[in-house]
N, C-alpha and C. Protein backbone atom coordinates (compact mmCIF):
# COMPACT_ATOMS: atom_id res chain seq x y z
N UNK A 1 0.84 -1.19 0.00
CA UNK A 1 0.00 0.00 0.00
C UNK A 1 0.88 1.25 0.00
N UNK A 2 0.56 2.19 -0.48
CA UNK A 2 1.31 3.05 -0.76
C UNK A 2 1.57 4.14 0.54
N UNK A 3 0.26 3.80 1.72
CA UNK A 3 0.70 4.97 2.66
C UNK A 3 2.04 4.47 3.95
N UNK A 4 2.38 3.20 3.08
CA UNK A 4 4.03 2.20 3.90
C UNK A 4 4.94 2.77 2.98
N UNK A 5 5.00 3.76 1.60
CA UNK A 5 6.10 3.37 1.32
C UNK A 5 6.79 4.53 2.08
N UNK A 6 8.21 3.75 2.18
CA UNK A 6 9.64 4.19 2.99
C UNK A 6 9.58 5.75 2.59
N UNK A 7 9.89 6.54 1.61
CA UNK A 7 9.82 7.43 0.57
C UNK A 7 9.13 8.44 1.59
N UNK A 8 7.72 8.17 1.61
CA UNK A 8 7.05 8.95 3.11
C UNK A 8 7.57 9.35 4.61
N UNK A 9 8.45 8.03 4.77
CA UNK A 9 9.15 8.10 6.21
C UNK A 9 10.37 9.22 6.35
N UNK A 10 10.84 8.03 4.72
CA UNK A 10 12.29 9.35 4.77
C UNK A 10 12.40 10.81 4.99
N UNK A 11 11.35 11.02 4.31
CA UNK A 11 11.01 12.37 3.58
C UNK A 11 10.60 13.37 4.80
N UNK A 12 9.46 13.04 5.82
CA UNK A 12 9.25 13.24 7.36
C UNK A 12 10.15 13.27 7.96
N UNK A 13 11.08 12.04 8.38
CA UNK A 13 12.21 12.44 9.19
C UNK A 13 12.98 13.72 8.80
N UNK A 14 13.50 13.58 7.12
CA UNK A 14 14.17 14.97 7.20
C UNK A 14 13.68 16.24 7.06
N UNK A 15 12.38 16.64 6.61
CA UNK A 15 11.77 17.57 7.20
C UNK A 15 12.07 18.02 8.52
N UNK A 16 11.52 16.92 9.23
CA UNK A 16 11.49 17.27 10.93
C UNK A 16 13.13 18.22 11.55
N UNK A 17 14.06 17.19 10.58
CA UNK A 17 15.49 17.74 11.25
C UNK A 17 15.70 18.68 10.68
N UNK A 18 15.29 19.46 9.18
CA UNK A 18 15.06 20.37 8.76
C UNK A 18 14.79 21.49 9.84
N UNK A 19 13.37 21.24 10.37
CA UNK A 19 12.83 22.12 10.95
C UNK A 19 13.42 22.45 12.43
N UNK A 20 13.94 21.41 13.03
CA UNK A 20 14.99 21.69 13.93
C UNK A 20 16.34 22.06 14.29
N UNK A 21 16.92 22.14 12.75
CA UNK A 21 18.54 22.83 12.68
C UNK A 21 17.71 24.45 12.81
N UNK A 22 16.51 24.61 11.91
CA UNK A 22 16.32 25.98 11.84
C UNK A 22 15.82 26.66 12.65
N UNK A 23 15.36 26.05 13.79
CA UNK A 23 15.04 26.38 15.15
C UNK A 23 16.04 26.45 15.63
N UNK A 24 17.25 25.18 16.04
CA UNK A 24 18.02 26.12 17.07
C UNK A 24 18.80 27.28 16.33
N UNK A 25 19.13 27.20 14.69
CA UNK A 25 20.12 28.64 14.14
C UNK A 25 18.85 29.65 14.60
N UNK A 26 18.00 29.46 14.86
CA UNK A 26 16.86 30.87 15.46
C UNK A 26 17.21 31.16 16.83
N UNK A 27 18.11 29.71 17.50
CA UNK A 27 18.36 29.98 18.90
C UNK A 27 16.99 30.07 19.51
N UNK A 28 15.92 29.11 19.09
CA UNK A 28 15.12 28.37 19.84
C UNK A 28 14.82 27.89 20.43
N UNK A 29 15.76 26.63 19.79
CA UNK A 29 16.01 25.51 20.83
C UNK A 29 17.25 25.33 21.05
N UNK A 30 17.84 24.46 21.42
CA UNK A 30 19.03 23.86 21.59
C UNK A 30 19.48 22.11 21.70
N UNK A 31 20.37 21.78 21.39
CA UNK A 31 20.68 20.59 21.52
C UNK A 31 19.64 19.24 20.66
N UNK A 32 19.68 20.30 19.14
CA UNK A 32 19.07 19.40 18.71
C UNK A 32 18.82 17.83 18.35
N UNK A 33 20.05 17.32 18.05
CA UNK A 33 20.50 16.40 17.83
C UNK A 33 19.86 15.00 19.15
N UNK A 34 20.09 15.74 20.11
CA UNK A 34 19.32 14.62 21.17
C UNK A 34 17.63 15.10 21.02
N UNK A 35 17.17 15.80 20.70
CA UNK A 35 15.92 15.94 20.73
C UNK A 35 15.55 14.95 19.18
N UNK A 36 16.43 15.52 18.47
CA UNK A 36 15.64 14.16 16.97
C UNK A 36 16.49 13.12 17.10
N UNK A 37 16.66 12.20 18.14
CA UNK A 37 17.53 11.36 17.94
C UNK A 37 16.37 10.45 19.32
N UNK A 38 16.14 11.16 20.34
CA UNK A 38 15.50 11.15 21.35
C UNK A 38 13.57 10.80 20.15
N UNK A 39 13.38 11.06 19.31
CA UNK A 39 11.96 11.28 18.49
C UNK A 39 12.26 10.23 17.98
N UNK A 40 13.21 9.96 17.59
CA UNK A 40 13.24 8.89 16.79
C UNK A 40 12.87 7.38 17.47
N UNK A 41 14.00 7.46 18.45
CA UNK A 41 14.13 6.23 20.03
C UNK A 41 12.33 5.75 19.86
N UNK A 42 11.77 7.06 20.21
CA UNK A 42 10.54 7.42 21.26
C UNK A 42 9.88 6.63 19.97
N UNK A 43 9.64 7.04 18.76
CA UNK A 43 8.45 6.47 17.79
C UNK A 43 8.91 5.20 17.75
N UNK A 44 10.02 4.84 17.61
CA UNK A 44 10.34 2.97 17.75
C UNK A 44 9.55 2.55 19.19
N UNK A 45 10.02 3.03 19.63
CA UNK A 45 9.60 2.27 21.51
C UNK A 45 8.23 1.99 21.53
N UNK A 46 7.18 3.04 20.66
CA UNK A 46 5.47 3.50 20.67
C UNK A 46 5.20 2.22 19.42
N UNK A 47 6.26 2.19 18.68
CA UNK A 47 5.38 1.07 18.12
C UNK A 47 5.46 -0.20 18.41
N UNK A 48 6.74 -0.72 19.46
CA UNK A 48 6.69 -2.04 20.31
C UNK A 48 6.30 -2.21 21.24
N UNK A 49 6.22 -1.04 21.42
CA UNK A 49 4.79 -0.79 22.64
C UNK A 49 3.33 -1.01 22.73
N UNK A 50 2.84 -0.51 21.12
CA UNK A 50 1.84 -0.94 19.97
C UNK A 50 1.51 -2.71 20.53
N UNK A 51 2.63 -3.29 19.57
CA UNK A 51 2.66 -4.42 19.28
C UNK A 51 2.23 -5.17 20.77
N UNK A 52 2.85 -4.68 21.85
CA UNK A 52 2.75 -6.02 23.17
C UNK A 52 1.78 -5.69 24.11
N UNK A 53 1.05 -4.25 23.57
CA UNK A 53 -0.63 -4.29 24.13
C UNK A 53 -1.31 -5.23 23.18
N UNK A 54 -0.85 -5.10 21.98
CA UNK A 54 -1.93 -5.90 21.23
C UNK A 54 -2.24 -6.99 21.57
N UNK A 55 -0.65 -7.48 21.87
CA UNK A 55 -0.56 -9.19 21.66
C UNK A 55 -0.20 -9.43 23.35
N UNK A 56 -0.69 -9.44 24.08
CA UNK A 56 0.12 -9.66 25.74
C UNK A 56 1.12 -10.98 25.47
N UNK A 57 0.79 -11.60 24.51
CA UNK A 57 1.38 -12.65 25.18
C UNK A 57 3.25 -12.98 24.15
N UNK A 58 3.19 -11.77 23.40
CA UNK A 58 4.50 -10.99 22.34
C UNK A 58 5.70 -10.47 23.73
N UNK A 59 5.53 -10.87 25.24
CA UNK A 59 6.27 -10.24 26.19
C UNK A 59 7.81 -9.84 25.56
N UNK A 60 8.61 -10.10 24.78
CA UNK A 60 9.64 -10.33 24.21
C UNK A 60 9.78 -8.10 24.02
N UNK A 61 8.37 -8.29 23.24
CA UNK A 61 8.41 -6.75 22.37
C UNK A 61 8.65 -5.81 23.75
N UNK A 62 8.45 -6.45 25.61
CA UNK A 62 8.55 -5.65 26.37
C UNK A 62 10.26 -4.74 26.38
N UNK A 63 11.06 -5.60 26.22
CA UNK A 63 12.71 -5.09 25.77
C UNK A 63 12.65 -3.85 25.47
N UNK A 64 12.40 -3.92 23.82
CA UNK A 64 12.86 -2.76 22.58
C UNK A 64 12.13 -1.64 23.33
N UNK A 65 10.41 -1.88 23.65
CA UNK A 65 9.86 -0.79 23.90
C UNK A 65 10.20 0.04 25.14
N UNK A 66 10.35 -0.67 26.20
CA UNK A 66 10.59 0.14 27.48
C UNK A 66 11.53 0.67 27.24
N UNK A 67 12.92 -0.06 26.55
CA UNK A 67 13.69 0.14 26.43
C UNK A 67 14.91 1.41 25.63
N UNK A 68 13.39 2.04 24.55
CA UNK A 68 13.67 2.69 23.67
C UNK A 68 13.21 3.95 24.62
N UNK A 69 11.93 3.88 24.97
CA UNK A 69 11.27 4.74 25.46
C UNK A 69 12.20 5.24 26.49
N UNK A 70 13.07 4.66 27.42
CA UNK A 70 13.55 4.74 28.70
C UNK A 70 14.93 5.84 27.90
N UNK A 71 15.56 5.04 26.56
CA UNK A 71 16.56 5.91 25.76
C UNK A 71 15.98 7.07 25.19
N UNK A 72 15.00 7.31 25.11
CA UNK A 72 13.77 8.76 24.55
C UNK A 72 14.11 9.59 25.54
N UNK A 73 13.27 9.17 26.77
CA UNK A 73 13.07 10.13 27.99
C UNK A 73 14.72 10.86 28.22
N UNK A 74 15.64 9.66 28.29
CA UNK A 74 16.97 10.28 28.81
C UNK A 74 17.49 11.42 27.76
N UNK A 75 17.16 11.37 26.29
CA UNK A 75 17.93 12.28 25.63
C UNK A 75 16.79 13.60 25.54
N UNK A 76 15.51 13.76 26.46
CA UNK A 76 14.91 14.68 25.84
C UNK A 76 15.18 15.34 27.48
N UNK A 77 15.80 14.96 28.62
CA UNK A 77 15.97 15.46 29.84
C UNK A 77 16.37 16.80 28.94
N UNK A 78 16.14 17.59 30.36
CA UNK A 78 17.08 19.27 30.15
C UNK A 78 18.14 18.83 30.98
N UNK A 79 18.99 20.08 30.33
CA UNK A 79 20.73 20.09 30.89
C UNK A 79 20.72 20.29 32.49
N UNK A 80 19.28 20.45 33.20
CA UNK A 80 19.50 20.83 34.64
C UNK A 80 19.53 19.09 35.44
N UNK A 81 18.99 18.78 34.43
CA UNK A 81 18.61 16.88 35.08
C UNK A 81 19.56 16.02 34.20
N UNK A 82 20.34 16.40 33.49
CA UNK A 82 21.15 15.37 33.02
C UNK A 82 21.88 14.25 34.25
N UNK A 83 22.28 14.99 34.76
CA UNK A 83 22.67 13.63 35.85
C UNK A 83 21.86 12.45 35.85
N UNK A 84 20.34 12.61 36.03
CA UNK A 84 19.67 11.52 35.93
C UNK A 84 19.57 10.40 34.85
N UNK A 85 20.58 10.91 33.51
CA UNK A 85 20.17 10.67 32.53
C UNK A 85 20.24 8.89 32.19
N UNK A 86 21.40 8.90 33.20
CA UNK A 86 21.40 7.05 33.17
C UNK A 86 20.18 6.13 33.97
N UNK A 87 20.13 6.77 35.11
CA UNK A 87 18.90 6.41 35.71
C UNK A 87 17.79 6.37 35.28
N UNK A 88 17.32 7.48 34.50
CA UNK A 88 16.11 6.99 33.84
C UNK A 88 16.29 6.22 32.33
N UNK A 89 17.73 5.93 31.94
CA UNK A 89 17.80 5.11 30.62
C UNK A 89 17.47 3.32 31.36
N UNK A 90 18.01 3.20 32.32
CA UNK A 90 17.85 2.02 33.10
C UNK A 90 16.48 1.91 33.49
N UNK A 91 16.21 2.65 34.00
CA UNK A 91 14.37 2.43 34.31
C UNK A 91 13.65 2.16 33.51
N UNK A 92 13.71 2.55 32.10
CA UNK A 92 13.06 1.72 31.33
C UNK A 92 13.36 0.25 30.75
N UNK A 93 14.65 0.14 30.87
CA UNK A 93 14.77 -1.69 31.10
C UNK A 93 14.13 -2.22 32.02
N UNK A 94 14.40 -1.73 33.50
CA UNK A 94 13.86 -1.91 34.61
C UNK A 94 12.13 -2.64 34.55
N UNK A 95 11.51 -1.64 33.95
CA UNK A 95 10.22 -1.70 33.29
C UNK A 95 10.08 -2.77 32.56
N UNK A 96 10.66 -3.22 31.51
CA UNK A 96 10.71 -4.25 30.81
C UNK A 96 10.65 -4.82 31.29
N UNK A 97 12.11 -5.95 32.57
CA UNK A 97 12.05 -7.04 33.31
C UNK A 97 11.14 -7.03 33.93
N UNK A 98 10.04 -6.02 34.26
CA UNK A 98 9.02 -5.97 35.75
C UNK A 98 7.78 -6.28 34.90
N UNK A 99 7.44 -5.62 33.62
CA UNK A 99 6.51 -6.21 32.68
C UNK A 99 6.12 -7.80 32.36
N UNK A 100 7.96 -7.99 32.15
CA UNK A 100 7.68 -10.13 31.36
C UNK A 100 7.60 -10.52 33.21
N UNK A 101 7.95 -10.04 34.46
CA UNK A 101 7.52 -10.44 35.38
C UNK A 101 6.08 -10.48 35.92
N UNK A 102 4.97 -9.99 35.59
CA UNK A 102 3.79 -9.74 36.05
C UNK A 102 3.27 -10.86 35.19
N UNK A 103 3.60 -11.19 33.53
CA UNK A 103 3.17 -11.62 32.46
C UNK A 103 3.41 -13.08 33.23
N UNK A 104 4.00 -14.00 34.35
CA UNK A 104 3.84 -14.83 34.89
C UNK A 104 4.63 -15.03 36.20
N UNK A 105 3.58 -15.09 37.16
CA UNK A 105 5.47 -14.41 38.61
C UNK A 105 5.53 -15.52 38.71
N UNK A 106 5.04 -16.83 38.44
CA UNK A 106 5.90 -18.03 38.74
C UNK A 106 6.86 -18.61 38.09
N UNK A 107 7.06 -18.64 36.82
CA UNK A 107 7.94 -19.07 35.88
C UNK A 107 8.61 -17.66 35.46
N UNK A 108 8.27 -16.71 35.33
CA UNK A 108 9.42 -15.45 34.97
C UNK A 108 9.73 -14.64 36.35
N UNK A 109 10.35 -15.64 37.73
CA UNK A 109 10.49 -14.40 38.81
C UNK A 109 11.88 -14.33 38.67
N UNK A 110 12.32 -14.92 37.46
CA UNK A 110 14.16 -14.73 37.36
C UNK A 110 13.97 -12.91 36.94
N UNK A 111 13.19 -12.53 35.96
CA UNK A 111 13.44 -11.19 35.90
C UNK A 111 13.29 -10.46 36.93
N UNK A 112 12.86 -10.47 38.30
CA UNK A 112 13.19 -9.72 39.05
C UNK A 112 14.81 -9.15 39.66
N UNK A 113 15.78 -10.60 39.30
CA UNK A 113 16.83 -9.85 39.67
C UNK A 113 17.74 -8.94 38.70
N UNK A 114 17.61 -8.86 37.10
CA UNK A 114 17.92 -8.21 36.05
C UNK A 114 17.73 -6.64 36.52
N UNK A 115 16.04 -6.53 37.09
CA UNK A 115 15.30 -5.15 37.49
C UNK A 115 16.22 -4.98 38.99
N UNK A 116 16.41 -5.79 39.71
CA UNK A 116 16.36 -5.17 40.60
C UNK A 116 18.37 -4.36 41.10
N UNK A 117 18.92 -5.28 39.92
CA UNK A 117 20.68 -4.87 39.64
C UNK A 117 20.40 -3.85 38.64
N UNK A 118 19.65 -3.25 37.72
CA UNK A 118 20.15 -2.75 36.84
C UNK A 118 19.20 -1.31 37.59
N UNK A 119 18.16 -1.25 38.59
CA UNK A 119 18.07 -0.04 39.68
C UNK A 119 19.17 0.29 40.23
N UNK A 120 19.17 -0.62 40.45
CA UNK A 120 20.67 -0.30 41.86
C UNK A 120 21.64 0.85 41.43
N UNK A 121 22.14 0.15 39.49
CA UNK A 121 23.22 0.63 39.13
C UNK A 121 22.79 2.01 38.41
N UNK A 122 21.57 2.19 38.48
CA UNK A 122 20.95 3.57 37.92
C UNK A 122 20.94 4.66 39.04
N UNK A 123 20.71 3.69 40.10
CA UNK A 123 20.27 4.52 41.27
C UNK A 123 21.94 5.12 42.00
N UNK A 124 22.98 4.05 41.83
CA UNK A 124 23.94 4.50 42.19
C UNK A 124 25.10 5.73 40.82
N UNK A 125 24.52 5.84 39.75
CA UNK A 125 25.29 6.54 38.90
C UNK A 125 24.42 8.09 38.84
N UNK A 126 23.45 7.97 39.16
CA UNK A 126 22.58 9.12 39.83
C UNK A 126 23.10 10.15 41.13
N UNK A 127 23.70 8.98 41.85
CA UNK A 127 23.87 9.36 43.17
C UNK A 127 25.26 10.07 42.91
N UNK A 128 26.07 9.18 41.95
CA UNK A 128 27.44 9.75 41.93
C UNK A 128 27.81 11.05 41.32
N UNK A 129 26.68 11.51 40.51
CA UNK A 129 26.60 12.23 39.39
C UNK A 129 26.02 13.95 39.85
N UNK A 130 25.48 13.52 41.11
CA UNK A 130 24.52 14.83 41.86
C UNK A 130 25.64 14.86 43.02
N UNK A 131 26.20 13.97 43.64
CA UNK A 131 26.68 14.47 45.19
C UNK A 131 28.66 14.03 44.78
N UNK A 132 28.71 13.38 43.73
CA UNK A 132 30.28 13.35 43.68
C UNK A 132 30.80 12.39 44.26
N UNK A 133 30.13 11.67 45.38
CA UNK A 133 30.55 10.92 46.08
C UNK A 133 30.95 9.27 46.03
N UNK A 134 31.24 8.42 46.14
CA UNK A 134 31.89 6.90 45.79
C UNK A 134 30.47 6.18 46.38
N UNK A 135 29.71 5.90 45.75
CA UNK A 135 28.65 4.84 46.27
C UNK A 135 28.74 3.45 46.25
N UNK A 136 29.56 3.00 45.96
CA UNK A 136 30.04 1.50 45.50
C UNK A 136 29.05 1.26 46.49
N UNK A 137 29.31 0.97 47.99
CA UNK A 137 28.77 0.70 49.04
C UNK A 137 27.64 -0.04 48.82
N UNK A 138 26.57 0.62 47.95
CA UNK A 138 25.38 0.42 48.17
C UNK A 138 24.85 -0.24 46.97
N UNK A 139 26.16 -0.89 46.11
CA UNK A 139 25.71 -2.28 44.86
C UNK A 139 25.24 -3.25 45.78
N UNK A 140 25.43 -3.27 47.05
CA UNK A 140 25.40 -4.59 48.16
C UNK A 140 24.27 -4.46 48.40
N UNK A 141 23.73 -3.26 48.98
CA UNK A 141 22.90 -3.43 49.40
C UNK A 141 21.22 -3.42 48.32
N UNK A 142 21.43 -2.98 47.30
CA UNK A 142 20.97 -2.87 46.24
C UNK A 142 20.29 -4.41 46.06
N UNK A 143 22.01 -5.20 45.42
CA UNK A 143 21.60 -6.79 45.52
C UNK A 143 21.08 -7.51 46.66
N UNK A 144 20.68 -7.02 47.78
CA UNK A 144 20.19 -7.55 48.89
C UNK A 144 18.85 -7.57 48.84
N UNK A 145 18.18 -6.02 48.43
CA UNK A 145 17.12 -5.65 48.40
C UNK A 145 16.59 -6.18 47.58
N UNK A 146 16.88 -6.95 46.18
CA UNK A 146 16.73 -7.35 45.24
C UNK A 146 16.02 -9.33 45.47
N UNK A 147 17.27 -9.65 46.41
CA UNK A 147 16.83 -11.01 46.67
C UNK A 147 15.42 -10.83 47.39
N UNK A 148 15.51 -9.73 48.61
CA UNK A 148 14.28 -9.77 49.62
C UNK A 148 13.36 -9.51 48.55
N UNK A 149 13.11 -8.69 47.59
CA UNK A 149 12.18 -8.69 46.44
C UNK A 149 11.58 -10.18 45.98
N UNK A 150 12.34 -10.83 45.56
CA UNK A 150 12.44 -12.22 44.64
C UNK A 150 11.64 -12.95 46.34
N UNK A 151 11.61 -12.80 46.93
CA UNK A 151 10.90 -13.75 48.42
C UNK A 151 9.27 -13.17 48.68
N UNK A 152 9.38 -11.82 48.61
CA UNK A 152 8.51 -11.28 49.32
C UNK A 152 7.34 -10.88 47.61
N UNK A 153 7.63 -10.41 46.86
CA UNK A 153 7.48 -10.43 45.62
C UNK A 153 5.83 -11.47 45.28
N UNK A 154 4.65 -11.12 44.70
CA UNK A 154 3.69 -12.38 44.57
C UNK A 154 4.32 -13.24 43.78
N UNK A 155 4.06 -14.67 44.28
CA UNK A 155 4.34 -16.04 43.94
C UNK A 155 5.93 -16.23 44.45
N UNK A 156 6.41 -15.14 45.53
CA UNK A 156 7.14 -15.60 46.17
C UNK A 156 7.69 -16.31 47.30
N UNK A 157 6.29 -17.36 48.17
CA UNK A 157 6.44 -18.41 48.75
C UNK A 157 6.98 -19.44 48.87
N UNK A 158 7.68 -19.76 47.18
CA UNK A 158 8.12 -20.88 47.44
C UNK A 158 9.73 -20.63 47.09
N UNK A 159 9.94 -19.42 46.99
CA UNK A 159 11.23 -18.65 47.14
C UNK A 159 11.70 -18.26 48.06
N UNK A 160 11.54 -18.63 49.11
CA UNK A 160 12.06 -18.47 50.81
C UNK A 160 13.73 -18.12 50.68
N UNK A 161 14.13 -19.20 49.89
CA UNK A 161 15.71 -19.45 49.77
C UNK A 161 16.07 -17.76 49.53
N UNK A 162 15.54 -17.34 48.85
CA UNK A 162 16.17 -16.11 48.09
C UNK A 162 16.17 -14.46 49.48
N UNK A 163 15.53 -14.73 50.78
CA UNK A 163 16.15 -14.23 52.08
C UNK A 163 17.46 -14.43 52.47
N UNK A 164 17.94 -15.71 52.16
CA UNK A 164 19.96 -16.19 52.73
C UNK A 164 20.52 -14.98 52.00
N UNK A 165 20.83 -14.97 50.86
CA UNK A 165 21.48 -13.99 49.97
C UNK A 165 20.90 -12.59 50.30
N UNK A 166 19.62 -12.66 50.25
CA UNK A 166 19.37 -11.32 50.82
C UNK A 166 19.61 -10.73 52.03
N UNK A 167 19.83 -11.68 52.50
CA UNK A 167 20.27 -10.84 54.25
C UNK A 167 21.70 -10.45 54.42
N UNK A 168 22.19 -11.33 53.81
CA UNK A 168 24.16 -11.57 53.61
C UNK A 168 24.06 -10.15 52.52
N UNK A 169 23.78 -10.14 51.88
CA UNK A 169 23.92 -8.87 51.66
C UNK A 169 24.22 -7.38 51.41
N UNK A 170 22.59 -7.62 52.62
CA UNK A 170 22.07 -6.41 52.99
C UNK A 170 23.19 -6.19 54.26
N UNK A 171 23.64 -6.68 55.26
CA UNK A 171 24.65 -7.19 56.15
C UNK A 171 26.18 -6.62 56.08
N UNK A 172 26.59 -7.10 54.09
CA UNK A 172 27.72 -7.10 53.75
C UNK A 172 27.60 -5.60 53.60
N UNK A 173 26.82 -4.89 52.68
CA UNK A 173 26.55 -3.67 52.55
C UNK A 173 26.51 -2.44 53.79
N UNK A 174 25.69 -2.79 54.29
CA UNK A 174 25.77 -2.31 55.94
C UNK A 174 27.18 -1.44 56.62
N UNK A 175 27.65 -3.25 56.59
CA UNK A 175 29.13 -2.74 57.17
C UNK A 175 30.10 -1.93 56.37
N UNK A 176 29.88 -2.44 55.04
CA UNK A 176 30.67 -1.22 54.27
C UNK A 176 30.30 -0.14 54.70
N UNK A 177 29.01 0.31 54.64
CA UNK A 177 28.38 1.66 54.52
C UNK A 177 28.53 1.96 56.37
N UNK A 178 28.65 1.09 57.32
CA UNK A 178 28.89 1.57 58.43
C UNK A 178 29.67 1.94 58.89
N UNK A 179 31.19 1.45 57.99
CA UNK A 179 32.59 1.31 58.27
C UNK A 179 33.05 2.86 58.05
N UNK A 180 32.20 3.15 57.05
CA UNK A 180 32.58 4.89 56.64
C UNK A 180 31.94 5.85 58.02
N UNK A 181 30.70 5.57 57.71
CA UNK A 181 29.69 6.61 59.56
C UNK A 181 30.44 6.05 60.75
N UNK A 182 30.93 4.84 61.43
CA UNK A 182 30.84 5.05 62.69
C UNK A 182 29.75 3.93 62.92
N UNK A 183 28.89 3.41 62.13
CA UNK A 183 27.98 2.52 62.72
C UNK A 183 28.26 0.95 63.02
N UNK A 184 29.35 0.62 62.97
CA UNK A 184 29.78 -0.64 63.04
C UNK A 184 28.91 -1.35 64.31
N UNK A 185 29.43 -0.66 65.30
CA UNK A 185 29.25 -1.06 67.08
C UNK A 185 27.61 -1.73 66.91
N UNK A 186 26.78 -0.83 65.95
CA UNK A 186 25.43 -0.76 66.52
C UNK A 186 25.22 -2.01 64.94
N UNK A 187 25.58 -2.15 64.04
CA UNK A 187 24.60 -2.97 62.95
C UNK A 187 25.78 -4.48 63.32
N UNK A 188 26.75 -4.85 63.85
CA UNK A 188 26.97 -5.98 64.16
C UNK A 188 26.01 -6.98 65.00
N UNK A 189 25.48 -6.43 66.28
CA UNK A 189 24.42 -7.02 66.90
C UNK A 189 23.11 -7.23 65.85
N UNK A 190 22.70 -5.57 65.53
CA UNK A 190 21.32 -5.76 64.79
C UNK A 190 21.74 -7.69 63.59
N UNK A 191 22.73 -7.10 62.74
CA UNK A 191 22.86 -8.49 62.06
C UNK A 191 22.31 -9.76 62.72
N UNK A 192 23.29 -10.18 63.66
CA UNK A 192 23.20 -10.99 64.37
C UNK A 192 21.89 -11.55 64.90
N UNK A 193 21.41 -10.30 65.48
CA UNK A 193 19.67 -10.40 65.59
C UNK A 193 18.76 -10.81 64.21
N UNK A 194 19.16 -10.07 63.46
CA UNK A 194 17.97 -10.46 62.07
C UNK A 194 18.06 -11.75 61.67
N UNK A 195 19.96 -12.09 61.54
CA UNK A 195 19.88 -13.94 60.79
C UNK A 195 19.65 -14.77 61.96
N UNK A 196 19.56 -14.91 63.01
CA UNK A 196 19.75 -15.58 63.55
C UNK A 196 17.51 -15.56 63.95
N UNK A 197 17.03 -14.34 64.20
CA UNK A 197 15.91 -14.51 64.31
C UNK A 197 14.87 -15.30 63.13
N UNK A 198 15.57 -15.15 61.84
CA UNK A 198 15.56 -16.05 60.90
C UNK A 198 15.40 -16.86 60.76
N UNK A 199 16.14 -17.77 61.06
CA UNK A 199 16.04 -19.11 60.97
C UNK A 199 15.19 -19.86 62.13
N UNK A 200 15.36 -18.95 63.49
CA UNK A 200 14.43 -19.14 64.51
C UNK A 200 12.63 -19.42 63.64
N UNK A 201 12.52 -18.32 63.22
CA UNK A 201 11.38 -18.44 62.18
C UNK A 201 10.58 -19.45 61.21
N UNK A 202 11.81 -19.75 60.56
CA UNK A 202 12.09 -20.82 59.54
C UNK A 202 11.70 -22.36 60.52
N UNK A 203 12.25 -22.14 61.87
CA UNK A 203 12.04 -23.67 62.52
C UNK A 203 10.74 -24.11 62.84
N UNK A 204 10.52 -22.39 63.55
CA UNK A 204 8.50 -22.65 64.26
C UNK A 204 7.44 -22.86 62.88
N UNK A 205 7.90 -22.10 61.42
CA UNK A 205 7.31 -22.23 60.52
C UNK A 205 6.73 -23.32 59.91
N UNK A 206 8.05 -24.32 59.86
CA UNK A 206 8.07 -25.59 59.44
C UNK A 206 7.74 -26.17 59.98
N UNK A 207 6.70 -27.56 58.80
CA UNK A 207 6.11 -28.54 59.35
C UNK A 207 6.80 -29.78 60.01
N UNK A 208 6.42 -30.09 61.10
CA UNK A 208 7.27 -31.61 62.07
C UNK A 208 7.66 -31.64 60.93
């Protein structure tokens, strides 16, 4: 049909960038190049986005789309929020893994830990990017929060296991992050208290 042919597309796109070199030489806009590059991302993402409302069960198309969309949002930020710009490129993966996760939490709860490392690492290049500071610290605790997710998470009952790793951790993290404040004295006991009340748990829980 003739309203597919390419010829149409081409022809639109360069219009559009047309119309945006001559906006910013008007000193309109600025930084065009991420704004039609960012349009471009964005109309891919809307139409695999299209596709996996249509079809729920196409979860695959969740990737490209969140994924594009998440690369849209970051290049259309202003220069005052660029810092965020990785964080919200990750959040839309994020989105993705949390999408094919809803699409079945018993057989897809592996995507929870994809979402819950690739926050972490958004959340910590955010952090580094606004305050300057070395966050390593808190990949630990990140992946901690991530396992307690994968347990606590619906259809996560029979994922108990995935608390061990999460507590070790959240634990390992801790002390990093305590070793810098001064909090050592006080999260060695708390530890001690949480795993150990744990498994206390785990015993009364379980059947004879």
């Amino acid at each position: 049909m003739k309203k597919y042919d390419p010829r149409l597309w081409i022809g639109a796109l360069l219009v559009f960038g047309g119309v945006l070199v001559l906006l910013e030489n008007l000193n309109i806009l600025s930084d065009v190049s991420d704004i039609f590059w960012g349009a471009i991302w964005g109309l891919i993402g809307l139409f695999f986005l299209f596709m996996l409302l249509r079809n729920r069960s196409s979860w695959w198309a969740a990737f490209p789309a969140f994924t594009l969309l998440g690369l849209a949002a970051s290049a259309f930020l202003p220069n005052s929020l660029e810092a965020f710009s990785g964080l919200v490129f990750f959040a839309g993966i994020c989105i993705a893994f949390l999408w094919v996760y809803f699409t079945d939490v018993q057989s897809h709860w592996w995507a929870i830990i994809p979402f819950g490392i690739l926050l972490t690492l958004g959340a910590i290049d955010a952090l580094e990017e606004t305050t300057g500071a070395d966050s390593g610290n808190f990949l630990f605790l990140g992946l901690g929060l991530t396992f307690i997710l994968v347990a606590i998470l619906p259809g996560g009952k029979n994922r108990s296991w995935a608390f061990i790793p999460g507590l070790v951790l959240l634990v390992f993290g801790a002390f990093l992050t305590a070793g810098v404040v001064g909090w050592m004295q006080y999260l060695w006991p708390a530890a001690l208290i949480l795993v150990g009340g744990y498994f206390v748990l785990k015993f009364f829980r379980s059947p004879a």
